[in-house]
PDB file of N, CA and C in Angstrom:
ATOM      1  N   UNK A   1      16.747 -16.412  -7.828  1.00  0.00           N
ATOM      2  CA  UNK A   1      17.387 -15.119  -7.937  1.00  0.00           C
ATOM      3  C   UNK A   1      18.449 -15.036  -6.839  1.00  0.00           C
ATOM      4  N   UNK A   2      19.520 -14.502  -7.173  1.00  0.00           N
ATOM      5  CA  UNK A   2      20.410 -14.674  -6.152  1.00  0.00           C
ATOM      6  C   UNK A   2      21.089 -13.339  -5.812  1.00  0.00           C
ATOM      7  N   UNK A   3      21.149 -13.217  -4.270  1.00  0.00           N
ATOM      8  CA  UNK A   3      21.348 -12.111  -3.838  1.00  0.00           C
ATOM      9  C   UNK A   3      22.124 -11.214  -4.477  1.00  0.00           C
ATOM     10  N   UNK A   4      21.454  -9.950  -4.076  1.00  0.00           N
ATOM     11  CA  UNK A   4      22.420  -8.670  -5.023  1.00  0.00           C
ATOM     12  C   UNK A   4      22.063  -8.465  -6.067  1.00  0.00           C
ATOM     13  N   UNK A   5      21.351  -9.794  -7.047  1.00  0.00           N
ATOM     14  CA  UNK A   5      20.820  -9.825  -8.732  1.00  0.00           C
ATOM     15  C   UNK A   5      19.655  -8.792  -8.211  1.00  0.00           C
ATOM     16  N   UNK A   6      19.661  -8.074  -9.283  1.00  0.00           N
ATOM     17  CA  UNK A   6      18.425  -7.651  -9.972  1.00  0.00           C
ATOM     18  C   UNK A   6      16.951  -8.587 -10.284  1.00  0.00           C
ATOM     19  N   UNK A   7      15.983  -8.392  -9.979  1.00  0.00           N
ATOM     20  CA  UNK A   7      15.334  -9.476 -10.304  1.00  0.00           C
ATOM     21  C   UNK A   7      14.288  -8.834 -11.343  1.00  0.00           C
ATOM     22  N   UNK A   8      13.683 -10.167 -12.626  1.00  0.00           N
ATOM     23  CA  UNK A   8      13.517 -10.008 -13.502  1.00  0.00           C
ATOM     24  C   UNK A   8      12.272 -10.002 -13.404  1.00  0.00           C
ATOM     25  N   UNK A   9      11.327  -9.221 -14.334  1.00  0.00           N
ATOM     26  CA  UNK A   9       9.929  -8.959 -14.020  1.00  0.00           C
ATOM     27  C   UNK A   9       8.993  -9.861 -14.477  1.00  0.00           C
ATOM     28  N   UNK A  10       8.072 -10.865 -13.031  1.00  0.00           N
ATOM     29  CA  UNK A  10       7.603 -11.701 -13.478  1.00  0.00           C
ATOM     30  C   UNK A  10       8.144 -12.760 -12.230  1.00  0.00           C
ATOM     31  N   UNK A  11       8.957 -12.285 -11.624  1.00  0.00           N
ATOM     32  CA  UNK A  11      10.210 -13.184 -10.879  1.00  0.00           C
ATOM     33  C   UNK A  11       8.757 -12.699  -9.459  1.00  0.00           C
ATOM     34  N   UNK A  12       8.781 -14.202  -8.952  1.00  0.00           N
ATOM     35  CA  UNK A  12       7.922 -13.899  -7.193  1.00  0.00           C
ATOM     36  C   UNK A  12       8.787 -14.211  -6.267  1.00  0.00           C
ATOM     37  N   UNK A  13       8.976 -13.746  -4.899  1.00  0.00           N
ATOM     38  CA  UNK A  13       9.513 -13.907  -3.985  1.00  0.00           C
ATOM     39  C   UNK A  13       8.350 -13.763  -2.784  1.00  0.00           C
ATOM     40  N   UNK A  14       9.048 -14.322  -1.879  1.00  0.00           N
ATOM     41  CA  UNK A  14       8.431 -15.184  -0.432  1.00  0.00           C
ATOM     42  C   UNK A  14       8.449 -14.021   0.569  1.00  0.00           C
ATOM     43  N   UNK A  15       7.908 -13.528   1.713  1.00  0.00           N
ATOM     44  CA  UNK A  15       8.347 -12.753   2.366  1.00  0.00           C
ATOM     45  C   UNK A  15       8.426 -13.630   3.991  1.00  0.00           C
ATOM     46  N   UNK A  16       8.910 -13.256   4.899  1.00  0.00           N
ATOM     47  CA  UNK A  16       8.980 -13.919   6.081  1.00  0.00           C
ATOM     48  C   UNK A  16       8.067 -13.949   6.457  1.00  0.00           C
ATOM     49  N   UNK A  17       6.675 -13.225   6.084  1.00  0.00           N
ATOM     50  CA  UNK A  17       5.335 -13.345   6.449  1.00  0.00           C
ATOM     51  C   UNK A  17       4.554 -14.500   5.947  1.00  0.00           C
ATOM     52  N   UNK A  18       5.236 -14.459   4.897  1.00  0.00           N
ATOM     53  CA  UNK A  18       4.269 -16.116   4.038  1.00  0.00           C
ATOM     54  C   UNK A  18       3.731 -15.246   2.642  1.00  0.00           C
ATOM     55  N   UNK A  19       3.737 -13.669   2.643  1.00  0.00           N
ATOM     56  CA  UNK A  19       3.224 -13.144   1.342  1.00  0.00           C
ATOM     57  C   UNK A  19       3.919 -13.481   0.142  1.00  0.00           C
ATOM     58  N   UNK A  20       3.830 -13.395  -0.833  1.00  0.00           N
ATOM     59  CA  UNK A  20       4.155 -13.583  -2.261  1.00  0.00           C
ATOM     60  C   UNK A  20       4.124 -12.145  -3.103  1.00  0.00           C
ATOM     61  N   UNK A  21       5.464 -11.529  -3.704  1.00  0.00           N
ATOM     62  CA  UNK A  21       5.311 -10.193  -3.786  1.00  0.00           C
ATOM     63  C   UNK A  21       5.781 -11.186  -5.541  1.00  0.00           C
ATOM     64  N   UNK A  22       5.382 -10.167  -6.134  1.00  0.00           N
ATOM     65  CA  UNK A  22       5.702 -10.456  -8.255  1.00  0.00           C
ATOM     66  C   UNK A  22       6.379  -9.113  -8.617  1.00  0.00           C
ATOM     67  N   UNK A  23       7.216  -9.139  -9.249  1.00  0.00           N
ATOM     68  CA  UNK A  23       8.154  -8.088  -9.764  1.00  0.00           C
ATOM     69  C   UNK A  23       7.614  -7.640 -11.306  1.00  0.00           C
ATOM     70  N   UNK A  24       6.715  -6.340 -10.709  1.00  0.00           N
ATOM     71  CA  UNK A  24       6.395  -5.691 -12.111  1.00  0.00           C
ATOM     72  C   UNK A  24       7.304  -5.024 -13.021  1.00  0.00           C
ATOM     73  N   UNK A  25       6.780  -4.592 -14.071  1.00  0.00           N
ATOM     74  CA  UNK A  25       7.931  -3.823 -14.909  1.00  0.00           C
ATOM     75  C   UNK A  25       7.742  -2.212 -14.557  1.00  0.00           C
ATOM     76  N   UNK A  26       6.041  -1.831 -13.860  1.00  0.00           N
ATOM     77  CA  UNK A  26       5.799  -0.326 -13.925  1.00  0.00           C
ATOM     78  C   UNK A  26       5.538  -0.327 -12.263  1.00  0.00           C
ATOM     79  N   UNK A  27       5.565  -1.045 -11.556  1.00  0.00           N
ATOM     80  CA  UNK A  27       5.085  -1.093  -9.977  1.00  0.00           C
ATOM     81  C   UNK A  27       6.239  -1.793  -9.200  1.00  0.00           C
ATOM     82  N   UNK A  28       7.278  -2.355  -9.397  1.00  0.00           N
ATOM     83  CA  UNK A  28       7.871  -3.034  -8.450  1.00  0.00           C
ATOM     84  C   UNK A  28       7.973  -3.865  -8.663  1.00  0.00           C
ATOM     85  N   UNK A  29       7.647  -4.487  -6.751  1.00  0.00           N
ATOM     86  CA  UNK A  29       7.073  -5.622  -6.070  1.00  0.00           C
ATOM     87  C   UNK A  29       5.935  -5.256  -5.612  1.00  0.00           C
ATOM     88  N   UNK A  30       4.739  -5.961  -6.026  1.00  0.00           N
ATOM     89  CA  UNK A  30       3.477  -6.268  -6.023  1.00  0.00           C
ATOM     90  C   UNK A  30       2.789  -7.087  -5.578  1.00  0.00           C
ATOM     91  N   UNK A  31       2.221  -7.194  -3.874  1.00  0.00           N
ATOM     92  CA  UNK A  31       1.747  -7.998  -3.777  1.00  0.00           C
ATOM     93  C   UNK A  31       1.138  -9.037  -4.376  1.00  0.00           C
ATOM     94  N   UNK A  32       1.464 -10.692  -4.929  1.00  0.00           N
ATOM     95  CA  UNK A  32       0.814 -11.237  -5.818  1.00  0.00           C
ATOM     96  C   UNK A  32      -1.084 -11.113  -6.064  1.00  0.00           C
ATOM     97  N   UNK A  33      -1.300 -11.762  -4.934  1.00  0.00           N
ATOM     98  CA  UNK A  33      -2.797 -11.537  -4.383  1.00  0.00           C
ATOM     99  C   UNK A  33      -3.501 -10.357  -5.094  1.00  0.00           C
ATOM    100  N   UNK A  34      -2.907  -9.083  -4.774  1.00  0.00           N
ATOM    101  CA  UNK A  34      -3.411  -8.413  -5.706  1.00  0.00           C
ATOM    102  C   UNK A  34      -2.739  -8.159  -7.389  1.00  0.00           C
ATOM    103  N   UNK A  35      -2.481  -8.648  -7.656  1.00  0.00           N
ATOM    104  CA  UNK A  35      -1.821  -8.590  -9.231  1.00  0.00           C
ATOM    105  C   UNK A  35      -3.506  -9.759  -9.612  1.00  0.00           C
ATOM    106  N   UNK A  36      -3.253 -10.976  -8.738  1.00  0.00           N
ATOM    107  CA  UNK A  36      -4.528 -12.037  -9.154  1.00  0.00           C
ATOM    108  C   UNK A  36      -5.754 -11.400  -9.157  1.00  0.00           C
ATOM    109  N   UNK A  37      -6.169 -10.311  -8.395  1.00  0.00           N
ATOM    110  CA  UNK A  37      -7.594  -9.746  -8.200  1.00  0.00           C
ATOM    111  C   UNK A  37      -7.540  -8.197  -9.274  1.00  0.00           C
ATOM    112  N   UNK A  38      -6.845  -7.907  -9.750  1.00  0.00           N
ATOM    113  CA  UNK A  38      -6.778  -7.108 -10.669  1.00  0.00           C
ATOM    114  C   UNK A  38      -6.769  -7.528 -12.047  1.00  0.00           C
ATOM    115  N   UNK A  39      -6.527  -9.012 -12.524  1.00  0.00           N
ATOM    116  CA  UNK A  39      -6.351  -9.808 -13.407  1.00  0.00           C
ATOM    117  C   UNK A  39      -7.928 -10.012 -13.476  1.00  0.00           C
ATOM    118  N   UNK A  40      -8.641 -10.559 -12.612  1.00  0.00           N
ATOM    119  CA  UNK A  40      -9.906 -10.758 -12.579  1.00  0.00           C
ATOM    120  C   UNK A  40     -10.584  -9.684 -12.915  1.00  0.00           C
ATOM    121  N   UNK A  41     -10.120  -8.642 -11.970  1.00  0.00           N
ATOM    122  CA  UNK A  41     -11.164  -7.766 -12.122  1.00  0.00           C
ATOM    123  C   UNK A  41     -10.902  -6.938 -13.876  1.00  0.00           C
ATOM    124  N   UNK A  42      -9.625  -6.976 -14.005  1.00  0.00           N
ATOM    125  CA  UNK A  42      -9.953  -6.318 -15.447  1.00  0.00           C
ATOM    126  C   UNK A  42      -9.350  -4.851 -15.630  1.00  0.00           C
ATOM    127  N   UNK A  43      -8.684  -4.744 -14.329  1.00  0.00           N
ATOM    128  CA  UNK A  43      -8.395  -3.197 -14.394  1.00  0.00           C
ATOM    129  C   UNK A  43      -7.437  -3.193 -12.785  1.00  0.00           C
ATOM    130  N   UNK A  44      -7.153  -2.204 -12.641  1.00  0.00           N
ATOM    131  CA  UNK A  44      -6.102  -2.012 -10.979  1.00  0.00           C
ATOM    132  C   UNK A  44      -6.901  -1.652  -9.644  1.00  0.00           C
ATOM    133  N   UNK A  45      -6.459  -1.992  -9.175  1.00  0.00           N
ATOM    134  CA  UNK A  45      -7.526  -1.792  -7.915  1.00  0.00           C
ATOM    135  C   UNK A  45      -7.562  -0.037  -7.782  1.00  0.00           C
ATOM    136  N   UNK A  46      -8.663   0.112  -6.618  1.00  0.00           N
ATOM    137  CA  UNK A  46      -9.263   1.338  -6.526  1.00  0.00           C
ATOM    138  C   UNK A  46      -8.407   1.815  -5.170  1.00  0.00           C
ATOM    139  N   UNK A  47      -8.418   2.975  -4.776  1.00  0.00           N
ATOM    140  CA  UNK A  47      -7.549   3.503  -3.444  1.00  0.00           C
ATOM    141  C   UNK A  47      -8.488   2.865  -2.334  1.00  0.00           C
ATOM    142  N   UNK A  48      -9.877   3.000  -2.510  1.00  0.00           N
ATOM    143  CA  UNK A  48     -11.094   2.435  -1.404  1.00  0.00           C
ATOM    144  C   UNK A  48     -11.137   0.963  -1.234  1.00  0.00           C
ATOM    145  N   UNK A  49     -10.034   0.167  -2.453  1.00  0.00           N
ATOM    146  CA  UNK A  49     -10.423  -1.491  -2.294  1.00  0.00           C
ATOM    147  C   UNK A  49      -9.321  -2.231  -1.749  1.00  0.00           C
ATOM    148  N   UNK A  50      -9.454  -3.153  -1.180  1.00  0.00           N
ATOM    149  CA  UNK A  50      -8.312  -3.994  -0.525  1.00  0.00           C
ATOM    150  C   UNK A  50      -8.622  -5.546  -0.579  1.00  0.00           C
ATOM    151  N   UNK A  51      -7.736  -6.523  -1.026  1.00  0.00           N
ATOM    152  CA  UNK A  51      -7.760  -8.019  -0.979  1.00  0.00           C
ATOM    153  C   UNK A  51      -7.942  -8.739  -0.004  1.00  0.00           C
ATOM    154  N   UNK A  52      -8.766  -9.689  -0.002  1.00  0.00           N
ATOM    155  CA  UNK A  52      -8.721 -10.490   1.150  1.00  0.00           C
ATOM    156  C   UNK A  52      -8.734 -11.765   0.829  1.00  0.00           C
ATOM    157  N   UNK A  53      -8.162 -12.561   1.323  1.00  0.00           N
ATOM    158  CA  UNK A  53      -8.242 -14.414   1.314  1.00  0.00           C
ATOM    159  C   UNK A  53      -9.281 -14.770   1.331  1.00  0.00           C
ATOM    160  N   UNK A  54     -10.437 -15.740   0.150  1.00  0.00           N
ATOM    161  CA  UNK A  54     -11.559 -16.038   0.744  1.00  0.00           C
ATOM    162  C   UNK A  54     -10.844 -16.819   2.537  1.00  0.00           C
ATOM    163  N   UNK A  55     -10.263 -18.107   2.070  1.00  0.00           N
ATOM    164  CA  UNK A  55      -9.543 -18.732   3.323  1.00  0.00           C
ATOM    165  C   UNK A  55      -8.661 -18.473   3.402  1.00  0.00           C
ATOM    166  N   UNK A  56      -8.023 -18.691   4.282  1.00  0.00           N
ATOM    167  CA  UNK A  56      -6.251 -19.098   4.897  1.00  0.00           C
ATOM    168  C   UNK A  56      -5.601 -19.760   4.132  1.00  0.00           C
ATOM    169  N   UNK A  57      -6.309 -21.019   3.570  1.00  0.00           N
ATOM    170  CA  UNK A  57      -5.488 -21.673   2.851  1.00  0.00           C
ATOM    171  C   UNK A  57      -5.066 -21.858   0.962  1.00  0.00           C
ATOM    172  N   UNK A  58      -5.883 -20.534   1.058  1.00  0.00           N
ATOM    173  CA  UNK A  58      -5.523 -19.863  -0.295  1.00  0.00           C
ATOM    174  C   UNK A  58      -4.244 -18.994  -0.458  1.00  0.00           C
ATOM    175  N   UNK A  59      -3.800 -18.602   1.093  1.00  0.00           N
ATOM    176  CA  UNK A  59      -2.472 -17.862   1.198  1.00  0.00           C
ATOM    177  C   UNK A  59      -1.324 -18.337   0.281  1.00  0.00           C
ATOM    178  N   UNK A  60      -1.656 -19.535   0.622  1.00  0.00           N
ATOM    179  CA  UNK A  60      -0.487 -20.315   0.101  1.00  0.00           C
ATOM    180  C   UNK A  60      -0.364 -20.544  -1.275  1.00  0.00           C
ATOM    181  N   UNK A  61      -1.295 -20.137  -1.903  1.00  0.00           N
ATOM    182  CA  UNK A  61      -1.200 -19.901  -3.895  1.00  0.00           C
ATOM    183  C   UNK A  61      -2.190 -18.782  -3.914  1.00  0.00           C
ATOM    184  N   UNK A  62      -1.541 -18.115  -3.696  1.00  0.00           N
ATOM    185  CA  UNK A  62      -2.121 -16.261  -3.894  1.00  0.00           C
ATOM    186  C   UNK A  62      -2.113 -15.953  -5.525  1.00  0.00           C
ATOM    187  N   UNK A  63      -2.106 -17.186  -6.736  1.00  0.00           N
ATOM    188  CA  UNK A  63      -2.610 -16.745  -7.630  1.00  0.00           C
ATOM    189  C   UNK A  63      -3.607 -17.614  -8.180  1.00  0.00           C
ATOM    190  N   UNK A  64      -4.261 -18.193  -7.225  1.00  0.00           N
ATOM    191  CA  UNK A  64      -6.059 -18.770  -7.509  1.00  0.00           C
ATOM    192  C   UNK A  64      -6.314 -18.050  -7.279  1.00  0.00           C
ATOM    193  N   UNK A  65      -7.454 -17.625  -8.835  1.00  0.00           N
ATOM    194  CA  UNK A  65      -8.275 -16.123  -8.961  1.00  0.00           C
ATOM    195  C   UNK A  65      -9.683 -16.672  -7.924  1.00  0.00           C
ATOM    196  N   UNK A  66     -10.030 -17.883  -7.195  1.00  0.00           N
ATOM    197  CA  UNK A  66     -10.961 -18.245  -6.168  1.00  0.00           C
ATOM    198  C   UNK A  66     -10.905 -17.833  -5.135  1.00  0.00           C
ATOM    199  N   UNK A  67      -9.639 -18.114  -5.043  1.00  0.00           N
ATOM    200  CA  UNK A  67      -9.079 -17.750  -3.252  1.00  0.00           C
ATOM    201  C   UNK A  67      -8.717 -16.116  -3.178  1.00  0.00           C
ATOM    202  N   UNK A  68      -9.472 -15.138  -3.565  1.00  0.00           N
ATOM    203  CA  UNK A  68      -8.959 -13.879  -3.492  1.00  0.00           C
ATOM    204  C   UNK A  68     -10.128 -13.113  -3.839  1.00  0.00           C
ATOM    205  N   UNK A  69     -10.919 -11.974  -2.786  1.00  0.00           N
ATOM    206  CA  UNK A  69     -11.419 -11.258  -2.927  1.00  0.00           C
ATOM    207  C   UNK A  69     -11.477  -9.842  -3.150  1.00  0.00           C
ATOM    208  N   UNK A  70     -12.653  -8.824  -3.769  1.00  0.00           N
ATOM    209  CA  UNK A  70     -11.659  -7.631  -3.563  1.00  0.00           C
ATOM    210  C   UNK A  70     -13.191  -6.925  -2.546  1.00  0.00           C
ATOM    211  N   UNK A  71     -12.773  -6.219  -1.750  1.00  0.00           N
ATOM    212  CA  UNK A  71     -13.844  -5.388  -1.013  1.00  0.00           C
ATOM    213  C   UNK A  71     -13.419  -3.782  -0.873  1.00  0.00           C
ATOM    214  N   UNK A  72     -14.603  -3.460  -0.296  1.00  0.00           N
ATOM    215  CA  UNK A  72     -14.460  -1.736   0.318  1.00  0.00           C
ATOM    216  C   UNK A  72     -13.709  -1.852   1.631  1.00  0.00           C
ATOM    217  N   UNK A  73     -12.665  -0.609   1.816  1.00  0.00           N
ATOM    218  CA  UNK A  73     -12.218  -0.362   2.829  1.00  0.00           C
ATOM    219  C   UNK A  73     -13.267   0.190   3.231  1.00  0.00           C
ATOM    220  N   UNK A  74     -12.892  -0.105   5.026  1.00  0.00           N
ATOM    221  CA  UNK A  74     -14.123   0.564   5.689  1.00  0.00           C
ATOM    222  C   UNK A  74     -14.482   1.907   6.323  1.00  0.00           C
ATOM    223  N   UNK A  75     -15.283   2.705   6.121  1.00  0.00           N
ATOM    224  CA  UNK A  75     -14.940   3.905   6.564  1.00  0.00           C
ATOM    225  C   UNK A  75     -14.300   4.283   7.804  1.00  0.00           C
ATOM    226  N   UNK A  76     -14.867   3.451   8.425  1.00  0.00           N
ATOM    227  CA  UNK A  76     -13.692   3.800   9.553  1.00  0.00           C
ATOM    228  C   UNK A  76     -12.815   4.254   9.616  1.00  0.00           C
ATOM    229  N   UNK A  77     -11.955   3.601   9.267  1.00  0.00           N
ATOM    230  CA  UNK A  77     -10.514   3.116   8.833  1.00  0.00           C
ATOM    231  C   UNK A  77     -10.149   5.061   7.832  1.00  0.00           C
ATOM    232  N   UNK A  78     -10.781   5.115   6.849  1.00  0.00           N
ATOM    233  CA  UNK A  78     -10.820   6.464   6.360  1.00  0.00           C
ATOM    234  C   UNK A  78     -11.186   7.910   7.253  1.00  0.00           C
ATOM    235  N   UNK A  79     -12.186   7.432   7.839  1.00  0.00           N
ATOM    236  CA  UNK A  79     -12.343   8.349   9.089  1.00  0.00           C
ATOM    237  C   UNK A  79     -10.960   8.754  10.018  1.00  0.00           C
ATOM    238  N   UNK A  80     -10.388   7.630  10.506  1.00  0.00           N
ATOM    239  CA  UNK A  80      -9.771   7.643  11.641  1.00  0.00           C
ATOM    240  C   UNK A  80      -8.740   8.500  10.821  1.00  0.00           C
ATOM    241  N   UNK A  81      -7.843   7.813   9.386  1.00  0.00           N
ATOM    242  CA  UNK A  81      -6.962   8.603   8.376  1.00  0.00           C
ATOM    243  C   UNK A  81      -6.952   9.844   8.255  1.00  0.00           C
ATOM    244  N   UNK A  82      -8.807  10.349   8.016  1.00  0.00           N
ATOM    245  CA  UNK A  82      -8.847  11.862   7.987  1.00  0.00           C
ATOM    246  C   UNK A  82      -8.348  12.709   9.317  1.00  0.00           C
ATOM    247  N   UNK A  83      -8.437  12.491  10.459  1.00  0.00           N
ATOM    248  CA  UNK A  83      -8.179  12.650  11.679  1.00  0.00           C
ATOM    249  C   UNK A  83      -6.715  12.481  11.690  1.00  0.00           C
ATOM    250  N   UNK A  84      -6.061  11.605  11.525  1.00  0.00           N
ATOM    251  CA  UNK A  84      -4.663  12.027  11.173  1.00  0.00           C
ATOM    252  C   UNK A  84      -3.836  12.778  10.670  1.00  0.00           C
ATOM    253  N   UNK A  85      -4.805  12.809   9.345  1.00  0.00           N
ATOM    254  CA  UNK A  85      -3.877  13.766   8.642  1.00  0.00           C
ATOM    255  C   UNK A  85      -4.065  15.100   9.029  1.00  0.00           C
ATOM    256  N   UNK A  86      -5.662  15.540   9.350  1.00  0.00           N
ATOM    257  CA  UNK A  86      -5.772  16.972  10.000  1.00  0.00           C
ATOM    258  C   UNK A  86      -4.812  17.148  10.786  1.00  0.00           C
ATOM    259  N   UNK A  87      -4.254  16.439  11.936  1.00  0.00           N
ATOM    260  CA  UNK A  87      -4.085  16.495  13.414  1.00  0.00           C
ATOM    261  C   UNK A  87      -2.549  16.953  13.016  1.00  0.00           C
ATOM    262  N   UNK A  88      -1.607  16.056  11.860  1.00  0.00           N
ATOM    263  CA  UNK A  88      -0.525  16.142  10.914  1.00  0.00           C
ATOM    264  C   UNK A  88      -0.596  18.151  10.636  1.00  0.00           C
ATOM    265  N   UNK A  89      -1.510  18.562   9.803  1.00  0.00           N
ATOM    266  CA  UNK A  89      -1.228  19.423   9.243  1.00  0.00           C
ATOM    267  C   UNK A  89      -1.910  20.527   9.920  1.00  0.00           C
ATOM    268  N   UNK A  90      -2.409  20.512  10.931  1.00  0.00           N
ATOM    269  CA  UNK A  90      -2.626  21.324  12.303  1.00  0.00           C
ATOM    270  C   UNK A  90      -0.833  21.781  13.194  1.00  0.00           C
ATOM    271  N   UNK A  91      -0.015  20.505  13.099  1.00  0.00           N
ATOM    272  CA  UNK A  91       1.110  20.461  14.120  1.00  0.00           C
ATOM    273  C   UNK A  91       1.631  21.485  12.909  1.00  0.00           C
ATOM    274  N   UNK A  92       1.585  20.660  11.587  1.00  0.00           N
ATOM    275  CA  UNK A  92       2.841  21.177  10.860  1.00  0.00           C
ATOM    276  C   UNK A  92       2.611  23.140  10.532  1.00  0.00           C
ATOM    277  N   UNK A  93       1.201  23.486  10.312  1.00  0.00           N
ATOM    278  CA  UNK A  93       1.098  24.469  10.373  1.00  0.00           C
ATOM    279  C   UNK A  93       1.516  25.308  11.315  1.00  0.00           C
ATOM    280  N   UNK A  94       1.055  24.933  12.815  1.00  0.00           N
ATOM    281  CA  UNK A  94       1.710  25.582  14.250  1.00  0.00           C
ATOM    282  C   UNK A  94       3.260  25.955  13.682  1.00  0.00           C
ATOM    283  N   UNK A  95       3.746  24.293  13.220  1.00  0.00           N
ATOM    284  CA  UNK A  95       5.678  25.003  13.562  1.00  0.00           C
ATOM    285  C   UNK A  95       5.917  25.438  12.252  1.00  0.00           C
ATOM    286  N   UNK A  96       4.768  26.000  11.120  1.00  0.00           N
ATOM    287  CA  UNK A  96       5.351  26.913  10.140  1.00  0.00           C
ATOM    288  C   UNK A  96       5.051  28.488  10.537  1.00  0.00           C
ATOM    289  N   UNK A  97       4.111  28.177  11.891  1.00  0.00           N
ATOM    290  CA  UNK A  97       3.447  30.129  12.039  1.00  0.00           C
ATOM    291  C   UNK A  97       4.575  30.236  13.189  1.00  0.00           C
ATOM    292  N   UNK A  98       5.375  28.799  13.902  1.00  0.00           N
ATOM    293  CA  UNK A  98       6.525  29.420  14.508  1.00  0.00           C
ATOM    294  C   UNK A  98       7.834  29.804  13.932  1.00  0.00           C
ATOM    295  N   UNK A  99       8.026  29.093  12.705  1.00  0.00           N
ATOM    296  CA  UNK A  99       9.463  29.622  12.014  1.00  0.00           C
ATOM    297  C   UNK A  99       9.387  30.715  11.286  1.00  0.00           C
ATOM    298  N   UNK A 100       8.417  31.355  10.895  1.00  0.00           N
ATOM    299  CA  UNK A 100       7.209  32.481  10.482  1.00  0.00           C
ATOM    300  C   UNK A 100       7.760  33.676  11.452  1.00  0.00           C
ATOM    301  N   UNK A 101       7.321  33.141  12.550  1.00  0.00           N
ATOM    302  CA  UNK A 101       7.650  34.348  13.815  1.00  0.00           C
ATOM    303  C   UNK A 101       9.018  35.008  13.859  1.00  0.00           C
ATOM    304  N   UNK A 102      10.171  33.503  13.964  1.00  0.00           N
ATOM    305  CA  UNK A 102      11.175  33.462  13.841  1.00  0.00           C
ATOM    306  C   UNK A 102      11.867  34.525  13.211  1.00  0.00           C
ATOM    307  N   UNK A 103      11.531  34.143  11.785  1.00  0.00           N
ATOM    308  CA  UNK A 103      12.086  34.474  10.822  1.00  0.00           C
ATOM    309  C   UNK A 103      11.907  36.832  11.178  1.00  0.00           C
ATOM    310  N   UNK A 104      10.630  37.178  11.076  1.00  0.00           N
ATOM    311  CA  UNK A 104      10.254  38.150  11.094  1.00  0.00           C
ATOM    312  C   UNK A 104      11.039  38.698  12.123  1.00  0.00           C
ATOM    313  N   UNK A 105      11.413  37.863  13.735  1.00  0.00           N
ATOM    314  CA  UNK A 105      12.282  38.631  14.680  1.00  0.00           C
ATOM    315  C   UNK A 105      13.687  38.481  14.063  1.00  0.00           C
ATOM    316  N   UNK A 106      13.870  37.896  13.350  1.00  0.00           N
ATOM    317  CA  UNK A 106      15.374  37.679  13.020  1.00  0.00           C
ATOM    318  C   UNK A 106      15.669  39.074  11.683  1.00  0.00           C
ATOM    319  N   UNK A 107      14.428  39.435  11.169  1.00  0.00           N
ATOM    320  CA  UNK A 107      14.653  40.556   9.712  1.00  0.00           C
ATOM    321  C   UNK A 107      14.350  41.582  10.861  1.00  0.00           C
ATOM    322  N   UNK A 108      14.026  42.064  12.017  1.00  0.00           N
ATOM    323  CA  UNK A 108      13.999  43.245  12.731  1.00  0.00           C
ATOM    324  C   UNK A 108      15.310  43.731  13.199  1.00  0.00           C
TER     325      UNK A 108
END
């Protein structure tokens, strides 16, 4: 594919990381890895599931349905998220009860 082209769906590209992304027709670029573990599994992955390499050296053909697992994210990881986003919509609320204020001294 050559720069600037459009690329055609089905078309994989390399990333400077070593990943392998596949050009869907309804998603993009798609990590390959998971396009392979969704093939297996029969359906699209879940928001709670994430791919993993059985090895390292499955990286390198991220479409052996062997070399690719699918697992649970860990709560943690969801925990810590929930805590974010509260902490997010705690700030954002503050500077809506301040433009709030604003606004009310500005209609007096």
């Amino acid at each position: 594919m050559a720069r600037g082209q459009a690329a055609e769906v089905g078309a994989v590209r390399i990333a400077k990381n070593g990943y392998h992304y596949t050009k869907t027709s309804d998603r993009g670029w798609i990590l390959t890895h998971w396009l392979t573990a969704e093939t297996q599994l029969g359906r699209r992955l879940k928001e709670d599931e994430i791919v993993q390499f059985v090895d390292k050296s499955y990286k390198a053909d991220p479409t052996n349905p062997k070399g690719v697992r699918v697992i649970k994210k860990r709560q943690t990881a969801l925990r810590a998220r929930k805590a974010t986003l509260e902490d997010r919509i705690a700030q954002l609320q503050a500077e809506l009860a301040e433009v709030n204020t604003l606004l009310r001294l500005k209609d007096e």
